[in-house]
C-alpha atoms as a PDB file:
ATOM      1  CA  UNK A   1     -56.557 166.959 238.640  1.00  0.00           C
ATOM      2  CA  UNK A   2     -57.843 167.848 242.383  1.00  0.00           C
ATOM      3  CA  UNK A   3     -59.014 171.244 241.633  1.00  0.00           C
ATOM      4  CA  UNK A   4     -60.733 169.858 237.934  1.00  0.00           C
ATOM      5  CA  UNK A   5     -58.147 170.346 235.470  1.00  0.00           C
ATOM      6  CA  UNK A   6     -58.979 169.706 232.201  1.00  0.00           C
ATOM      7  CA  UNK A   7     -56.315 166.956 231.266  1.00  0.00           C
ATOM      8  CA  UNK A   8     -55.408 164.821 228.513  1.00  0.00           C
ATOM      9  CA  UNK A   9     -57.270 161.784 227.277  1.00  0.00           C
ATOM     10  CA  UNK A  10     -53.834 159.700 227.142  1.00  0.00           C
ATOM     11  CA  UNK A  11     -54.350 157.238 229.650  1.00  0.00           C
ATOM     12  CA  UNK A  12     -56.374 156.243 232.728  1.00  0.00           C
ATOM     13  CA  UNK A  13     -56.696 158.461 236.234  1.00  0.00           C
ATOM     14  CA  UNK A  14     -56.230 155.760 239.260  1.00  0.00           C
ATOM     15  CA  UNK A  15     -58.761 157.031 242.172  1.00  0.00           C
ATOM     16  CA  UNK A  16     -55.923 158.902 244.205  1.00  0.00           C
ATOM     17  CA  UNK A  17     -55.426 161.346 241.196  1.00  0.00           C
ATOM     18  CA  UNK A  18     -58.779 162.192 240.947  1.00  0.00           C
ATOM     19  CA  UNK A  19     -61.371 164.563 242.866  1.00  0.00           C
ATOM     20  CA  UNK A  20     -63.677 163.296 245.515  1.00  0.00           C
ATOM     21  CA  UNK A  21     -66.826 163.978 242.909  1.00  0.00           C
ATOM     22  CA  UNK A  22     -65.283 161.841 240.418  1.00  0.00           C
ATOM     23  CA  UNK A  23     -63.869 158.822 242.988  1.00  0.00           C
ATOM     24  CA  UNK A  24     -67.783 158.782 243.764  1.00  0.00           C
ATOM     25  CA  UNK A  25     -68.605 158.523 240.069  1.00  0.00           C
ATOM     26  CA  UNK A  26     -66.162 155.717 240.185  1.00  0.00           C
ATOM     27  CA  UNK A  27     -68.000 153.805 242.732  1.00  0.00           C
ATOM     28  CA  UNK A  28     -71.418 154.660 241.162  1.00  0.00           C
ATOM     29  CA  UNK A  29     -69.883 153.155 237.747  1.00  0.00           C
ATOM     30  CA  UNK A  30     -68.736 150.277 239.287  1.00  0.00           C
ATOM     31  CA  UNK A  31     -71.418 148.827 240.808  1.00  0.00           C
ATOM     32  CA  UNK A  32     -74.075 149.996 237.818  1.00  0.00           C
ATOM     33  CA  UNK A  33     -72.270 147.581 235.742  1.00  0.00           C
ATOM     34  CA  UNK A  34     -71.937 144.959 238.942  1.00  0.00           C
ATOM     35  CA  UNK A  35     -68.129 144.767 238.755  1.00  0.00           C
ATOM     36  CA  UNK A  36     -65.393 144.473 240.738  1.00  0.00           C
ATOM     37  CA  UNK A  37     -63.064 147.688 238.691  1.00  0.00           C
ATOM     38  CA  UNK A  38     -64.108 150.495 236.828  1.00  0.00           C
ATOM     39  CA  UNK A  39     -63.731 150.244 233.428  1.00  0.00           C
ATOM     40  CA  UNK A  40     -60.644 151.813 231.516  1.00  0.00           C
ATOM     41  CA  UNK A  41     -63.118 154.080 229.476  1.00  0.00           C
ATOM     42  CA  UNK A  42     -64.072 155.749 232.597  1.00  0.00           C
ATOM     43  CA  UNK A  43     -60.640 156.338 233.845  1.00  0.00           C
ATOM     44  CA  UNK A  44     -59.696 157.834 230.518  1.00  0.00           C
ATOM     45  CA  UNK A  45     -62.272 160.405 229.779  1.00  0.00           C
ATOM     46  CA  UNK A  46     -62.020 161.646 233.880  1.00  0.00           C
ATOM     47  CA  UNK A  47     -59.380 163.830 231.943  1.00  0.00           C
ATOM     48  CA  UNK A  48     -61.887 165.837 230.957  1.00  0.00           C
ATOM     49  CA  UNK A  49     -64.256 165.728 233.988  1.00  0.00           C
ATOM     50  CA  UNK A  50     -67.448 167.740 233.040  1.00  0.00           C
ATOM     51  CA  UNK A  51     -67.545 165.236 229.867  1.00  0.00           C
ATOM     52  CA  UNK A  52     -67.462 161.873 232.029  1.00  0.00           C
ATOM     53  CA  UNK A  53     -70.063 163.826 234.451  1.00  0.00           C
ATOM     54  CA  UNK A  54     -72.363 164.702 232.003  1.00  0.00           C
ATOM     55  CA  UNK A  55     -72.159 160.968 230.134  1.00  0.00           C
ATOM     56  CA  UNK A  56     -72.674 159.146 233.172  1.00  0.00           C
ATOM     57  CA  UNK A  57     -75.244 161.371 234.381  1.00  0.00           C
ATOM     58  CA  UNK A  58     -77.134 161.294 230.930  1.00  0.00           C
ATOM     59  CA  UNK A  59     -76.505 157.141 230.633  1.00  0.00           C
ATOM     60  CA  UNK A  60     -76.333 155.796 234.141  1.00  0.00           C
ATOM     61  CA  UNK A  61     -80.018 155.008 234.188  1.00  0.00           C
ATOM     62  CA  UNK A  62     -79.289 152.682 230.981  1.00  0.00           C
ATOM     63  CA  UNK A  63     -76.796 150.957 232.497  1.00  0.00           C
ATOM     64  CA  UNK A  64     -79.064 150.463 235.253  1.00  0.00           C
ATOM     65  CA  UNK A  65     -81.662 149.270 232.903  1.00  0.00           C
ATOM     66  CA  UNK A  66     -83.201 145.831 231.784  1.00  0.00           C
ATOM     67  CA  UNK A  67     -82.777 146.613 228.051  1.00  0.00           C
ATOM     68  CA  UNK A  68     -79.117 147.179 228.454  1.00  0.00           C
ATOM     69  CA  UNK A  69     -78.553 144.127 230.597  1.00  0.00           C
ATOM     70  CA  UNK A  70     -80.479 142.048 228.036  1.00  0.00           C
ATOM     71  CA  UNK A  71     -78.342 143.623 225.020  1.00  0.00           C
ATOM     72  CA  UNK A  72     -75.059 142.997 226.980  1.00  0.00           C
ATOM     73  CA  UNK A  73     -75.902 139.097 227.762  1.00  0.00           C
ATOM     74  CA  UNK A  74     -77.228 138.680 223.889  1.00  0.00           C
ATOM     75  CA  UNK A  75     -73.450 140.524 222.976  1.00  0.00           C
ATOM     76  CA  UNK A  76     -71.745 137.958 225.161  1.00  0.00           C
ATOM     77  CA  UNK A  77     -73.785 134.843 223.654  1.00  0.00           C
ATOM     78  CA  UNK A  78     -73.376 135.786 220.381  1.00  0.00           C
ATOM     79  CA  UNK A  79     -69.869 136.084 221.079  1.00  0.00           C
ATOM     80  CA  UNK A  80     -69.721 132.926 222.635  1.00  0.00           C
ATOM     81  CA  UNK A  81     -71.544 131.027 219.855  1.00  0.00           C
ATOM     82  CA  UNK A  82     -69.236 132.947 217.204  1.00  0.00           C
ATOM     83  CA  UNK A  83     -66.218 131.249 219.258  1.00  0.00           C
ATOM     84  CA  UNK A  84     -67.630 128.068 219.482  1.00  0.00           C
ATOM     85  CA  UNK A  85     -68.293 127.741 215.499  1.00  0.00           C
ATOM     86  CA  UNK A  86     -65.181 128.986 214.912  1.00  0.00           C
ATOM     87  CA  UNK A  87     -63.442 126.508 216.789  1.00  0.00           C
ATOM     88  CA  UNK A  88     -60.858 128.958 217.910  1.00  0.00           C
ATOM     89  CA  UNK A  89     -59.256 128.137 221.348  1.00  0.00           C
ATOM     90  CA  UNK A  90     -55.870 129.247 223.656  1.00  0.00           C
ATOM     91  CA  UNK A  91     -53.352 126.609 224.352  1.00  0.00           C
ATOM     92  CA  UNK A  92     -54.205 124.185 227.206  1.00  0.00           C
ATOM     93  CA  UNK A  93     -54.962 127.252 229.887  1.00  0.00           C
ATOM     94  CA  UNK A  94     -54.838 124.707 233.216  1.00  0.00           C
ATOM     95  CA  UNK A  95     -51.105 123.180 231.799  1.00  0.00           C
ATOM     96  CA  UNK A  96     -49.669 126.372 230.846  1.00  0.00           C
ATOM     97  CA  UNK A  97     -50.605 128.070 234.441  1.00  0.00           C
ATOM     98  CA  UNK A  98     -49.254 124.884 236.209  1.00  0.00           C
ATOM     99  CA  UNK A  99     -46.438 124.878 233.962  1.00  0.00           C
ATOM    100  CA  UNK A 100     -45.930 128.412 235.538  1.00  0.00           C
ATOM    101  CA  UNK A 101     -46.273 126.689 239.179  1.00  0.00           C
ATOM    102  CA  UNK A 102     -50.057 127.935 239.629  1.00  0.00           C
ATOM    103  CA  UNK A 103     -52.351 125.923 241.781  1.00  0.00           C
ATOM    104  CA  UNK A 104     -55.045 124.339 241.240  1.00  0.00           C
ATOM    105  CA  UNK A 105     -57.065 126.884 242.865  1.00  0.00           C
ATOM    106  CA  UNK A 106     -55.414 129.875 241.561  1.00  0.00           C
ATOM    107  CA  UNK A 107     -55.888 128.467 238.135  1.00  0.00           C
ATOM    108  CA  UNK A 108     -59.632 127.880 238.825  1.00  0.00           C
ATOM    109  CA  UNK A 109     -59.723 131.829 239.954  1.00  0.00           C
ATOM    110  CA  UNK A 110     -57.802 132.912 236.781  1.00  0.00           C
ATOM    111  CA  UNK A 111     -60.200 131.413 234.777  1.00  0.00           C
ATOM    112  CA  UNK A 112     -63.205 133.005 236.938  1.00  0.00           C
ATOM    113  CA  UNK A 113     -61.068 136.895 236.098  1.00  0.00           C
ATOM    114  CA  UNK A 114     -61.127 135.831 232.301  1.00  0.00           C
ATOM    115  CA  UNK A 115     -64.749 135.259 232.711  1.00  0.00           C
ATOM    116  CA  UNK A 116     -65.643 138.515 234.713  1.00  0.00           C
ATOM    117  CA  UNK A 117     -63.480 140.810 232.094  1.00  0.00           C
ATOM    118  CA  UNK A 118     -65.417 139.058 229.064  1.00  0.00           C
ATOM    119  CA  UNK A 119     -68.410 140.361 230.703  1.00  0.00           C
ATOM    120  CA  UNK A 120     -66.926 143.725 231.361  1.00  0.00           C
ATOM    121  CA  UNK A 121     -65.507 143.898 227.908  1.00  0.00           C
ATOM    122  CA  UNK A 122     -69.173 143.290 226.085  1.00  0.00           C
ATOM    123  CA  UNK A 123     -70.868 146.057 228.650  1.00  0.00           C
ATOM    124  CA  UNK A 124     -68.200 148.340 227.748  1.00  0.00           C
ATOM    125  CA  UNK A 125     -68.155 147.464 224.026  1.00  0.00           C
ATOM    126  CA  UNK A 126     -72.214 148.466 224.180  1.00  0.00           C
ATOM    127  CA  UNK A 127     -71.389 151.626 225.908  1.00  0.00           C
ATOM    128  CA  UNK A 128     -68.222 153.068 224.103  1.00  0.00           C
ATOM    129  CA  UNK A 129     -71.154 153.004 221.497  1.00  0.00           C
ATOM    130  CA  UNK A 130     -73.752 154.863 223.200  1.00  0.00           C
ATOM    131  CA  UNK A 131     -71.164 157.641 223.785  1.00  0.00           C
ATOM    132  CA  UNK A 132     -70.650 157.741 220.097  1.00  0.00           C
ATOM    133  CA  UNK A 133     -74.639 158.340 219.490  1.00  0.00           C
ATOM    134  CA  UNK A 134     -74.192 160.762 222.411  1.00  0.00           C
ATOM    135  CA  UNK A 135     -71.561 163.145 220.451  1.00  0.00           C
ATOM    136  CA  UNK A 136     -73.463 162.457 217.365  1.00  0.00           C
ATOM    137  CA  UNK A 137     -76.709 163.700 218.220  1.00  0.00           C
ATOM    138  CA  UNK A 138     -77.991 160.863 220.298  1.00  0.00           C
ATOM    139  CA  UNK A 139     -80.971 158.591 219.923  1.00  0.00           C
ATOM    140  CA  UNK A 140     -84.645 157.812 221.352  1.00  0.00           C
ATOM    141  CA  UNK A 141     -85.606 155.002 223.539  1.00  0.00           C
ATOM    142  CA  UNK A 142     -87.159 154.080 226.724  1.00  0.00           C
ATOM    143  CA  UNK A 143     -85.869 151.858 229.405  1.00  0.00           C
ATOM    144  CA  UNK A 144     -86.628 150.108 232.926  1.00  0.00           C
ATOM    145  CA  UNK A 145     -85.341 150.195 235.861  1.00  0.00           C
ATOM    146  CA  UNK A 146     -83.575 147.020 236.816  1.00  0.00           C
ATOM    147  CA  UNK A 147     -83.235 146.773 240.711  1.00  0.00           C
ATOM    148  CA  UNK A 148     -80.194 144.505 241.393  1.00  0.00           C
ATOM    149  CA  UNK A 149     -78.215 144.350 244.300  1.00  0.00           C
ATOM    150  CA  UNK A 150     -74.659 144.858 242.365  1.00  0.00           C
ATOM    151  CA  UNK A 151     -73.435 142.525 245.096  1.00  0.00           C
ATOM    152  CA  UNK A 152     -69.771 141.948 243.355  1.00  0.00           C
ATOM    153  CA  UNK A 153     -69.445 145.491 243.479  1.00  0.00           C
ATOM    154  CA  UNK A 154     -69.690 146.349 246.599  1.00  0.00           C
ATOM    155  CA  UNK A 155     -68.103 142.825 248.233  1.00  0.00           C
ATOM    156  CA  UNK A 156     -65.009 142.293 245.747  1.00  0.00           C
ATOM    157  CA  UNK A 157     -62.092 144.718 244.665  1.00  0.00           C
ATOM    158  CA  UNK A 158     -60.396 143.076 241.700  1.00  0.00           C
ATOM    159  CA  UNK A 159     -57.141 145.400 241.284  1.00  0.00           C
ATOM    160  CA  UNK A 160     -56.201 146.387 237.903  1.00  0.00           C
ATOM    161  CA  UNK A 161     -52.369 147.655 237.420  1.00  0.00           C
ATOM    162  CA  UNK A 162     -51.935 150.791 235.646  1.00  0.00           C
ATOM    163  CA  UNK A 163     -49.483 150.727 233.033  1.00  0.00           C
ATOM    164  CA  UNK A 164     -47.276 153.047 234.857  1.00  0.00           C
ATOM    165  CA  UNK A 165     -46.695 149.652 237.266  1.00  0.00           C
ATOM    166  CA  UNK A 166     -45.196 147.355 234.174  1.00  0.00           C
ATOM    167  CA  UNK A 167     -41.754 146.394 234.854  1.00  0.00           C
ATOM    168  CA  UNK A 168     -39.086 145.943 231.844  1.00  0.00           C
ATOM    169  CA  UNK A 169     -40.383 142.800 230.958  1.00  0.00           C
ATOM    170  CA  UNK A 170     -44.621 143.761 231.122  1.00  0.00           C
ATOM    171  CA  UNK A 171     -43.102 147.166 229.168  1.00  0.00           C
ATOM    172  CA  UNK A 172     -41.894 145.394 226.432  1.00  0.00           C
ATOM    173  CA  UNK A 173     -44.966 143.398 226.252  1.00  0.00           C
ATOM    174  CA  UNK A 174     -47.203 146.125 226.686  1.00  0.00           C
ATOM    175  CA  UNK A 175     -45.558 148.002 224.154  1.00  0.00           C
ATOM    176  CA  UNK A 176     -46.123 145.075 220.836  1.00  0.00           C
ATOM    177  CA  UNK A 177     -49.591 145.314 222.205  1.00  0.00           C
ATOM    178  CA  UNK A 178     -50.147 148.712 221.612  1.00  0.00           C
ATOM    179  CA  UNK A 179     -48.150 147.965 218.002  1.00  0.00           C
ATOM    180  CA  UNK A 180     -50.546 144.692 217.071  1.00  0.00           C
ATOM    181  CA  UNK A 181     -53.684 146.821 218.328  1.00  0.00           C
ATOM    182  CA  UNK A 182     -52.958 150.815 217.439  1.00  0.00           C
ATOM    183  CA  UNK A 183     -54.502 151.682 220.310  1.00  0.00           C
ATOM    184  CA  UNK A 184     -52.503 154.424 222.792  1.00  0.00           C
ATOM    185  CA  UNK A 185     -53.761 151.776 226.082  1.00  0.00           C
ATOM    186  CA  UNK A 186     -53.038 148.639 226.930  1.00  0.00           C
ATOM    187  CA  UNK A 187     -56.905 146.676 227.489  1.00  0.00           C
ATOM    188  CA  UNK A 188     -57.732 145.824 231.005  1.00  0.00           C
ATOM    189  CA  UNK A 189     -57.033 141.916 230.372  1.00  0.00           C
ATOM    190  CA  UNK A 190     -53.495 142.321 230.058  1.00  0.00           C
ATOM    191  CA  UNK A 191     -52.869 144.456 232.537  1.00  0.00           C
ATOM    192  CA  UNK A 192     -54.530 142.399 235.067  1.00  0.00           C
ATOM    193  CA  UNK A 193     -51.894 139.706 234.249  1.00  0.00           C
ATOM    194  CA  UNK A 194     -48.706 141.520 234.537  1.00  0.00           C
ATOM    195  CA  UNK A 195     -48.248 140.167 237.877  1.00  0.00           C
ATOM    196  CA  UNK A 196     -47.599 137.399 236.091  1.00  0.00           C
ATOM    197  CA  UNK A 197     -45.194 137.892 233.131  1.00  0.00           C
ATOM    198  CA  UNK A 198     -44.561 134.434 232.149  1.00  0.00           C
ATOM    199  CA  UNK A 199     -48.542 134.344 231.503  1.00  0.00           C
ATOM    200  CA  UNK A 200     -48.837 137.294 229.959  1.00  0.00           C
ATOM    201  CA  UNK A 201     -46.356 136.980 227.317  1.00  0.00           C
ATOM    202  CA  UNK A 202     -48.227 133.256 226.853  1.00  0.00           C
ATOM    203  CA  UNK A 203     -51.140 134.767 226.574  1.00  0.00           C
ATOM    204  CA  UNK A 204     -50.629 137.686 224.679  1.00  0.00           C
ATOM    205  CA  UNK A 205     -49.036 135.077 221.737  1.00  0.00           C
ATOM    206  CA  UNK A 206     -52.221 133.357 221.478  1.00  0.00           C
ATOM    207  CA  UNK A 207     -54.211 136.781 221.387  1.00  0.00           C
ATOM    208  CA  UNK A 208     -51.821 137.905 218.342  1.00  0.00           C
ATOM    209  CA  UNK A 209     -51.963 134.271 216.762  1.00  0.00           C
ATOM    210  CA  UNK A 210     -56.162 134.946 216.606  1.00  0.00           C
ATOM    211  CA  UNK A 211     -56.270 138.805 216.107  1.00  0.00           C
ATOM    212  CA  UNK A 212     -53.895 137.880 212.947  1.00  0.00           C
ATOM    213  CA  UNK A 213     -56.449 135.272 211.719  1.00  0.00           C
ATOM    214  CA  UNK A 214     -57.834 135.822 208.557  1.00  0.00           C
ATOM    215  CA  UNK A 215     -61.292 133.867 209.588  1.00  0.00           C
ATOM    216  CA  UNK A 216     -61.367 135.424 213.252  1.00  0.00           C
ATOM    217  CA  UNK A 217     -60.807 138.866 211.464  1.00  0.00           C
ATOM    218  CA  UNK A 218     -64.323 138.125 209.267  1.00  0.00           C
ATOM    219  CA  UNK A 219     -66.217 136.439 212.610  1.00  0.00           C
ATOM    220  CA  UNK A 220     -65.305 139.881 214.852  1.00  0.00           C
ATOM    221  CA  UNK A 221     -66.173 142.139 212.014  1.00  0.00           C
ATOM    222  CA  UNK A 222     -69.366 140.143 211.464  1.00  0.00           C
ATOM    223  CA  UNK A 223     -70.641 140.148 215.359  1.00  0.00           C
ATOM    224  CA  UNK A 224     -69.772 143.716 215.453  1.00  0.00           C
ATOM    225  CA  UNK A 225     -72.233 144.637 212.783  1.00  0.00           C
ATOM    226  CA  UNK A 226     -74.825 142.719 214.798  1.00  0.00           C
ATOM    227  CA  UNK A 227     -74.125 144.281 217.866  1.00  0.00           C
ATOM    228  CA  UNK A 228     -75.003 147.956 216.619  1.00  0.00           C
ATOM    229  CA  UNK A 229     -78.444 146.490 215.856  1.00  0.00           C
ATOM    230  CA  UNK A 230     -78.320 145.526 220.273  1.00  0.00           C
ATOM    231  CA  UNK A 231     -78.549 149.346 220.989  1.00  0.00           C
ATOM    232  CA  UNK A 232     -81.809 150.328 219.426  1.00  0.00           C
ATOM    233  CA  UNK A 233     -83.984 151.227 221.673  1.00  0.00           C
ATOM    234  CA  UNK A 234     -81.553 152.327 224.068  1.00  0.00           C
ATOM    235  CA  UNK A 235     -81.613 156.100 225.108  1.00  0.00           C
ATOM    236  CA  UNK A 236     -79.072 158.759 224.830  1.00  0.00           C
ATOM    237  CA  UNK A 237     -79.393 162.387 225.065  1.00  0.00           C
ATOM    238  CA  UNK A 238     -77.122 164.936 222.216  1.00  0.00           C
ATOM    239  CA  UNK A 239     -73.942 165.378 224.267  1.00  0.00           C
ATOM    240  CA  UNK A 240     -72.709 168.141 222.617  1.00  0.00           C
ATOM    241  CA  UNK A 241     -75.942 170.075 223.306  1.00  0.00           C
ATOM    242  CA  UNK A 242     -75.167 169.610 227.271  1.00  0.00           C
ATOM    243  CA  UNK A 243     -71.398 170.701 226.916  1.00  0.00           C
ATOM    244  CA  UNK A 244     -71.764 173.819 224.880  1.00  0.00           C
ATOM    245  CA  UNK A 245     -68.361 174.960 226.852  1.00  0.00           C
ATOM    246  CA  UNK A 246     -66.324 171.949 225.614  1.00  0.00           C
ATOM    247  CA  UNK A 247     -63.322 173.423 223.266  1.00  0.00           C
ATOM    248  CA  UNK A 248     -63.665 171.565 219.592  1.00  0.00           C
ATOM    249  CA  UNK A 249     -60.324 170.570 220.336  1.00  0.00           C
ATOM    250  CA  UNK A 250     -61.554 169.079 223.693  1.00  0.00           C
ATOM    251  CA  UNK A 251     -64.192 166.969 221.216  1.00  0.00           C
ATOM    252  CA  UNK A 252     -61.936 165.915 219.093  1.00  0.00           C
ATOM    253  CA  UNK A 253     -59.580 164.609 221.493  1.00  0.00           C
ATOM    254  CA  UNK A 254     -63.238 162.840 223.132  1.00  0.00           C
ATOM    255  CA  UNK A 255     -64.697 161.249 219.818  1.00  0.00           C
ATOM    256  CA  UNK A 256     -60.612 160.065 218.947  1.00  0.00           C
ATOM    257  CA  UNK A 257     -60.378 157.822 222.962  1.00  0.00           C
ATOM    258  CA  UNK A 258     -63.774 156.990 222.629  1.00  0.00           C
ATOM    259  CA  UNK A 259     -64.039 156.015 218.691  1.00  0.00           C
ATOM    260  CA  UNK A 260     -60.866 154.096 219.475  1.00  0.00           C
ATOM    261  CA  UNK A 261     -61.788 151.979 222.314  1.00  0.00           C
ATOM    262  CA  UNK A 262     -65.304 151.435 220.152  1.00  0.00           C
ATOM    263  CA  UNK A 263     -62.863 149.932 217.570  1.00  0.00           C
ATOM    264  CA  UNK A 264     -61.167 147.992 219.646  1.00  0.00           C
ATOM    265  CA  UNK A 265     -63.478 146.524 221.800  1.00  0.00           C
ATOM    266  CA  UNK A 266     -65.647 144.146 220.059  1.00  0.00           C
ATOM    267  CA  UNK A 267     -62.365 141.977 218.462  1.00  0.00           C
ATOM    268  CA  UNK A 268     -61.968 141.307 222.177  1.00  0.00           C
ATOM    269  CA  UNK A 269     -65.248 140.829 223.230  1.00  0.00           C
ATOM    270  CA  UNK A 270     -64.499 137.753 220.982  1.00  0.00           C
ATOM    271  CA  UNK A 271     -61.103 137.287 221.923  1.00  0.00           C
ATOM    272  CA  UNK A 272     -62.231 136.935 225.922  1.00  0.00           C
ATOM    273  CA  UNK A 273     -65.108 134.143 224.624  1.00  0.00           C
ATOM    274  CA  UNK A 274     -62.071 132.306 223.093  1.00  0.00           C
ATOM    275  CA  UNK A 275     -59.928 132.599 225.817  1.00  0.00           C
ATOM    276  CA  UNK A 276     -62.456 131.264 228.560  1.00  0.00           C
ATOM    277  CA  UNK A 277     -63.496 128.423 226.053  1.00  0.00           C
ATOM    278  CA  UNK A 278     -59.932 127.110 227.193  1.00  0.00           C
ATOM    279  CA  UNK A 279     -60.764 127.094 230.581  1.00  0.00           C
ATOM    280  CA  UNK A 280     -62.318 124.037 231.789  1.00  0.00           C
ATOM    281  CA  UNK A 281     -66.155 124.963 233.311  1.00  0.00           C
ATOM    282  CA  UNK A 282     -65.346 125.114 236.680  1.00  0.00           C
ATOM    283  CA  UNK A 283     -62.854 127.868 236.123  1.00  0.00           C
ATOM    284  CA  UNK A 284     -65.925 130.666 235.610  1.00  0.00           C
ATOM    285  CA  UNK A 285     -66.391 131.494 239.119  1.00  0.00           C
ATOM    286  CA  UNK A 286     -67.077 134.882 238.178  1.00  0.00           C
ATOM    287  CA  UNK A 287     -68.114 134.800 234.684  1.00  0.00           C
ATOM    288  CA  UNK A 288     -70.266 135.667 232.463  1.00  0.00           C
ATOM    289  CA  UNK A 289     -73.651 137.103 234.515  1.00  0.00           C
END
């Protein structure tokens, strides 16, 4: 990967496997979105590096933009106010962490990381989209500038394990994730739990119990038709015009990761609104923006 192998899109490149170009792109990701991580997307299409240099290149200014931080808070509130008539919640988050001999205090920052990736997991919903229009012949807009000071970018490092990390017990976890899902990754949520196994595997069973849900099923379906309507406006150039040396096997391999986490995403971006509904208030130290 140092000398800009073309790899495969199978899973996510941590920063040490990477070149220096792309552990700047990293950086530049992170704080256009304002977060502590880089998104998984990211770290899945480095495998192809001219692709994730091109797409950030092309949609960095959005990112940066008003319109997109205006379509990712309206994703997040409708997901919220999905949740909330739904009436869908975890189990008691606070007793089963200090059933598993949490604090008080690390409970209250749990709750704040739940908060933080349901933000992530709407911007990168709205994205994996835009990449879509990008391979399929992109769109017009116009956007503005927003000048922010990405301040939880550049002050906190929230480490996400890769799966390579899971012990025997995270494995098997990790593993009827992928099952329940069909995705080839395990999301970003999990994985930041598997320090904690005991909360994981709690966790994960009320994120089957809902994903299995008939009505939830409907409600994520539904908000995800409304979201598309969030990206008008929003501009993306024709992708495959600026990679005319891209393989067609090397698209394929881009629109199956990509269409994939596009699928996947917006269930969760529900999911996450559910889950921090069972935190009490004062748990969202880092939540939603």
């Amino acid at each position: 990967m140092h000398r800009q192998h073309i790899m495969s899109l199978t899973r996510a490149y941590e920063e040490h496997e990477v070149t220096p170009e792309i552990r700047r792109m990293y950086a530049a990701i992170s704080a256009g979105f304002d977060l502590p991580f880089v998104p998984t997307i990211f770290k899945l299409t480095a495998g192809i590096p001219p692709y994730l240099k091109a797409v950030w290149k092309d949609l960095e200014s959005v990112v940066s933009s008003r319109e997109f931080e205006t379509a990712a808070r309206a994703f997040q509130e409708l997901a919220h106010s999905t949740a909330v008539s739904g009436g869908w919640t975890f189990s008691d988050q606070p007793a089963v962490l200090a059933a598993d001999t949490f604090s008080n205090a690390d409970i209250r920052l749990i709750g704040g990381i739940i908060g933080l990736i349901a933000r992530a997991t709407a911007q990168a919903g709205l994205f994996a989209r835009l990449m879509q229009r990008g391979y399929s012949g992109g769109q017009k807009g116009r956007v503005t500038r927003l000048k922010q000071v990405a301040a939880l970018a550049q002050m906190v490092r929230v480490h996400i394990p890769n799966e390579r990390e899971a012990g025997l017990r995270v494995w098997l976890i990790y593993s009827d994730i992928k099952r329940t899902t069909r995705a080839k990754n395990v999301l970003g949520v999990y994985r930041a739990l598997s320090p904690f196994p005991g909360y994981l595997a709690s966790a994960w069973l009320d994120s089957k119990r809902l994903l299995a849900d008939p009505a939830f099923i409907s409600a994520h379906e539904e908000l995800n038709r409304r979201a598309r309507a969030l990206l008008t406006g929003l501009p993306v150039k024709d992708h495959r015009s600026m990679l005319k040396d891209l393989t067609p096997a090397q698209w394929c391999e881009i629109e199956e990761a990509v269409d994939g986490y596009a699928r996947l995403l917006p269930p969760f971006v529900l999911l996450t609104s559910v889950w921090l509904r069972s935190f009490p208030s004062t748990g969202r130290l880092m939540g939603a923006a």
